[in-house]
C-alpha atoms as a PDB file:
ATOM      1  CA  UNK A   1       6.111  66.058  39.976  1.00  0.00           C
ATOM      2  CA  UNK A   2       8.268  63.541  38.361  1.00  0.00           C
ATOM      3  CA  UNK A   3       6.788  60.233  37.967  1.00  0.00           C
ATOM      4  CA  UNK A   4       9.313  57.670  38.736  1.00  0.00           C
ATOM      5  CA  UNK A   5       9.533  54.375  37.002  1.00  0.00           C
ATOM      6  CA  UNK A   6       8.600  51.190  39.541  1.00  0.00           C
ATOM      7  CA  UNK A   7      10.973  48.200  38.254  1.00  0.00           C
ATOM      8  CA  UNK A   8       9.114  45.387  38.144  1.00  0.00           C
ATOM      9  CA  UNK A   9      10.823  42.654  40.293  1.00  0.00           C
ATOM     10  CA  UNK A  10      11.997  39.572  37.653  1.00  0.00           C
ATOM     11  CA  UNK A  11      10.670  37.330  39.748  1.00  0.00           C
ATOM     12  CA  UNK A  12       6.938  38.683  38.630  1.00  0.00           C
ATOM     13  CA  UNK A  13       8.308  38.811  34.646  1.00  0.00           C
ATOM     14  CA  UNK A  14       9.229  34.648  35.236  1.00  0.00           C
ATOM     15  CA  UNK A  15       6.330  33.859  36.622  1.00  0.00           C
ATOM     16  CA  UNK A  16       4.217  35.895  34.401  1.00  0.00           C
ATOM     17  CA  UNK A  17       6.273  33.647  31.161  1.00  0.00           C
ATOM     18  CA  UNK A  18       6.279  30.666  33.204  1.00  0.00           C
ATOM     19  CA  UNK A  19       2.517  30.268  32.877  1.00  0.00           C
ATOM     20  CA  UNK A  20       1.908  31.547  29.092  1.00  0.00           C
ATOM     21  CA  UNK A  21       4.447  28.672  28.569  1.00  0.00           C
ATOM     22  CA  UNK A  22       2.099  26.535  30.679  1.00  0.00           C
ATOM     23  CA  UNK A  23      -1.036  27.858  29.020  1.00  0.00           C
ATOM     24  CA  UNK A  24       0.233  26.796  25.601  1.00  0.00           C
ATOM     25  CA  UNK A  25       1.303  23.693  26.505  1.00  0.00           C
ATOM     26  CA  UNK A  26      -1.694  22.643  27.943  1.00  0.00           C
ATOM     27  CA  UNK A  27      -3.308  23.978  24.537  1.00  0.00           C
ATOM     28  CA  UNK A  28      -1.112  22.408  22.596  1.00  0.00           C
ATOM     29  CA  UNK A  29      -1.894  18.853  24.617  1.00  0.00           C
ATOM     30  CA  UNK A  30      -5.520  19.132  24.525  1.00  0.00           C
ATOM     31  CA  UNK A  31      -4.804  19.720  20.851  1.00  0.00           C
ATOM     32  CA  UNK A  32      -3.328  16.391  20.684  1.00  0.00           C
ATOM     33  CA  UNK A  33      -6.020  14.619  22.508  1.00  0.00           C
ATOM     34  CA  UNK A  34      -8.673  15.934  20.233  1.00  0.00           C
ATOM     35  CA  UNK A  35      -6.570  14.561  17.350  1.00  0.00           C
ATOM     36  CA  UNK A  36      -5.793  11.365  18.491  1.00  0.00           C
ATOM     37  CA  UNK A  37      -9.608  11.173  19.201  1.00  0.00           C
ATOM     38  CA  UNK A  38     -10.722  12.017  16.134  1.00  0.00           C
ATOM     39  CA  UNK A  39      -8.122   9.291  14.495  1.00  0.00           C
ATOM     40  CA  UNK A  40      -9.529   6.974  17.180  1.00  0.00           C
ATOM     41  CA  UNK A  41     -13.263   7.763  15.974  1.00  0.00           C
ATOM     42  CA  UNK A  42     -12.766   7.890  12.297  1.00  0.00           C
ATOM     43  CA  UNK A  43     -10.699   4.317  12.612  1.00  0.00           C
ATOM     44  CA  UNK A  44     -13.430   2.905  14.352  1.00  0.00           C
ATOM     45  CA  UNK A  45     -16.182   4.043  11.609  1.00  0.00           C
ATOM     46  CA  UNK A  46     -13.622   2.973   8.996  1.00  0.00           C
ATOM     47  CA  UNK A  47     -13.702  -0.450  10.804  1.00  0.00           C
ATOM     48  CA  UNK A  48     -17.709  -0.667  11.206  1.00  0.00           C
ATOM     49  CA  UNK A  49     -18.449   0.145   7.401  1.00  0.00           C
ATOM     50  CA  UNK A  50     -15.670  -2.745   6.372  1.00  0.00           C
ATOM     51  CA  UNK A  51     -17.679  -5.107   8.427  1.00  0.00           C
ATOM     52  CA  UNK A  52     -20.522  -4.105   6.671  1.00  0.00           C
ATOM     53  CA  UNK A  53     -18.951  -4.185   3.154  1.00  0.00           C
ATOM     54  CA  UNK A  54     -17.525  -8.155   4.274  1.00  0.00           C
ATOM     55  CA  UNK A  55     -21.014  -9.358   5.805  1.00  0.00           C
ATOM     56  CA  UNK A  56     -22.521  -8.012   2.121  1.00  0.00           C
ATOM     57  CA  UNK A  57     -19.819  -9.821   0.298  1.00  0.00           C
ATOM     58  CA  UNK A  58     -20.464 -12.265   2.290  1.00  0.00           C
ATOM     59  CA  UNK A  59     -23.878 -13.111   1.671  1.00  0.00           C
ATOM     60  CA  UNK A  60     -23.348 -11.956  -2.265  1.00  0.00           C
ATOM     61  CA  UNK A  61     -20.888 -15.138  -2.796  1.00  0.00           C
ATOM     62  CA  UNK A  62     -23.524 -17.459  -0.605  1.00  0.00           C
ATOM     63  CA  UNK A  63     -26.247 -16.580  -3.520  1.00  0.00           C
ATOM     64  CA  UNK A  64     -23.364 -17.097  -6.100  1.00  0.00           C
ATOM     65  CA  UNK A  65     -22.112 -20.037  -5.003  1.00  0.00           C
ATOM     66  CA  UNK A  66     -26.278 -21.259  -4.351  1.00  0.00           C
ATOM     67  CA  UNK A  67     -27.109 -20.486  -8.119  1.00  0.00           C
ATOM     68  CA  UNK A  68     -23.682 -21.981  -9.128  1.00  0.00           C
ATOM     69  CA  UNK A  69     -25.069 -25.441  -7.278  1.00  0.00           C
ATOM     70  CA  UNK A  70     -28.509 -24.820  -9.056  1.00  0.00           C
ATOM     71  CA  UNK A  71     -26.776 -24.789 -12.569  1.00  0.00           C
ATOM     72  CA  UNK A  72     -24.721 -27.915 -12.176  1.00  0.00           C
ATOM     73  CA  UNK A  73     -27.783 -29.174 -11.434  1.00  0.00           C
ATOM     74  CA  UNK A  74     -29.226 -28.151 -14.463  1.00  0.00           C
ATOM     75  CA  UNK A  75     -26.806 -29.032 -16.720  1.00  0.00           C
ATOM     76  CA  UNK A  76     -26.471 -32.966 -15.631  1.00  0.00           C
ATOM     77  CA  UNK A  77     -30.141 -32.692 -16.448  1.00  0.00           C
ATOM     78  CA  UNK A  78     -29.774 -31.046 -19.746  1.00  0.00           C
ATOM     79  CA  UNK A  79     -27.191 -34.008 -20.190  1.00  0.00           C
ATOM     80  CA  UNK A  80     -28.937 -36.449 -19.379  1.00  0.00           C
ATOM     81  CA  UNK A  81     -28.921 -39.755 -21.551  1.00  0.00           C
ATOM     82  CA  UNK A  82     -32.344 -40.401 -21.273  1.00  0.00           C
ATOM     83  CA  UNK A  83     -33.539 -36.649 -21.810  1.00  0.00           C
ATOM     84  CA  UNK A  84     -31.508 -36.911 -25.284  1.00  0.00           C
ATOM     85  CA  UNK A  85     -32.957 -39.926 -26.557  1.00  0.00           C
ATOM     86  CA  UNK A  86     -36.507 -39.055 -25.911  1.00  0.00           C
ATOM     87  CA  UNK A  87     -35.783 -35.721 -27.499  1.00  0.00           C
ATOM     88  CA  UNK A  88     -34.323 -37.175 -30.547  1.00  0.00           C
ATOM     89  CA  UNK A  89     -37.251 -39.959 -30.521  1.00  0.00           C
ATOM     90  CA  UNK A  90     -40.019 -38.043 -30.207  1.00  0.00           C
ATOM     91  CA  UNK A  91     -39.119 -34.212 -31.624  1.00  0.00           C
ATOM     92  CA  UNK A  92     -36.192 -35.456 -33.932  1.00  0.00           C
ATOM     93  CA  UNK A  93     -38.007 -38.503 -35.283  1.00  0.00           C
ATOM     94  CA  UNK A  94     -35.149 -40.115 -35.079  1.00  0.00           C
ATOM     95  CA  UNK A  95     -34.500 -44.109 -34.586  1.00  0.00           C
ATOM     96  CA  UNK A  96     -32.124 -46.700 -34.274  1.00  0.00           C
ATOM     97  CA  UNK A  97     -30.196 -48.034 -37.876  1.00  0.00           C
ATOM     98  CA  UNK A  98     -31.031 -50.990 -39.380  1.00  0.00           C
ATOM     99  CA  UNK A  99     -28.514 -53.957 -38.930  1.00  0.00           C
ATOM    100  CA  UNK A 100     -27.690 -53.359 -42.979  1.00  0.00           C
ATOM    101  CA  UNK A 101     -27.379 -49.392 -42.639  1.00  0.00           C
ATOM    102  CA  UNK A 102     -24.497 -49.850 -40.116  1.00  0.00           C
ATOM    103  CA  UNK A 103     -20.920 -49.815 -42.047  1.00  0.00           C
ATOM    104  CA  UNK A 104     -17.871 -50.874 -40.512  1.00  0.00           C
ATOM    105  CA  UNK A 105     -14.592 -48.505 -40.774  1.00  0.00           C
ATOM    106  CA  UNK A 106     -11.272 -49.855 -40.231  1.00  0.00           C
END
């Protein structure tokens, strides 16, 4: 008996592409979401760890700018007028000239 070929109606070969084309396009737009999640996620972790790296500069330039004040303090005492003399005085054995050891330049 001959077999004889059934033509499929187009209207079943349109449908059939009509949703593969819907199939990938819903692929290819969950593919997007995914990606512009993960951008979302990985800017947000980029943000957090900046924080981080600004609140530990921060607090770096507050103990810099502490032991900066410290040292200025330091210094006007190594400065000090009074601190010299007695050093001189008393480790230096040093004193004040005579009236006739003093000689005028002009």
């Amino acid at each position: 008996m001959p077999v004889a070929k059934v033509a499929r109606p187009r209207a079943a070969m349109d449908v059939r592409q009509g949703s593969g084309l819907r199939v990938s396009t819903l692929v290819l737009s969950l593919l997007v979401l995914v990606a512009v999640a993960l951008v979302y996620v990985w800017s947000h972790l980029h943000n957090t760890q900046l924080k981080y790296r600004i609140a530990e500069e921060m607090t770096v330039r507050e103990n810099l700018l502490e032991e900066n004040r410290r040292l200025k303090v330091e210094i006007a005492t190594l400065k000090s007028p009074q601190r010299i003399e007695s050093i001189a005085r008393e480790k230096l054995k040093l004193q004040y000239p005579e009236r006739e050891q003093v000689v005028l330049i002009k």
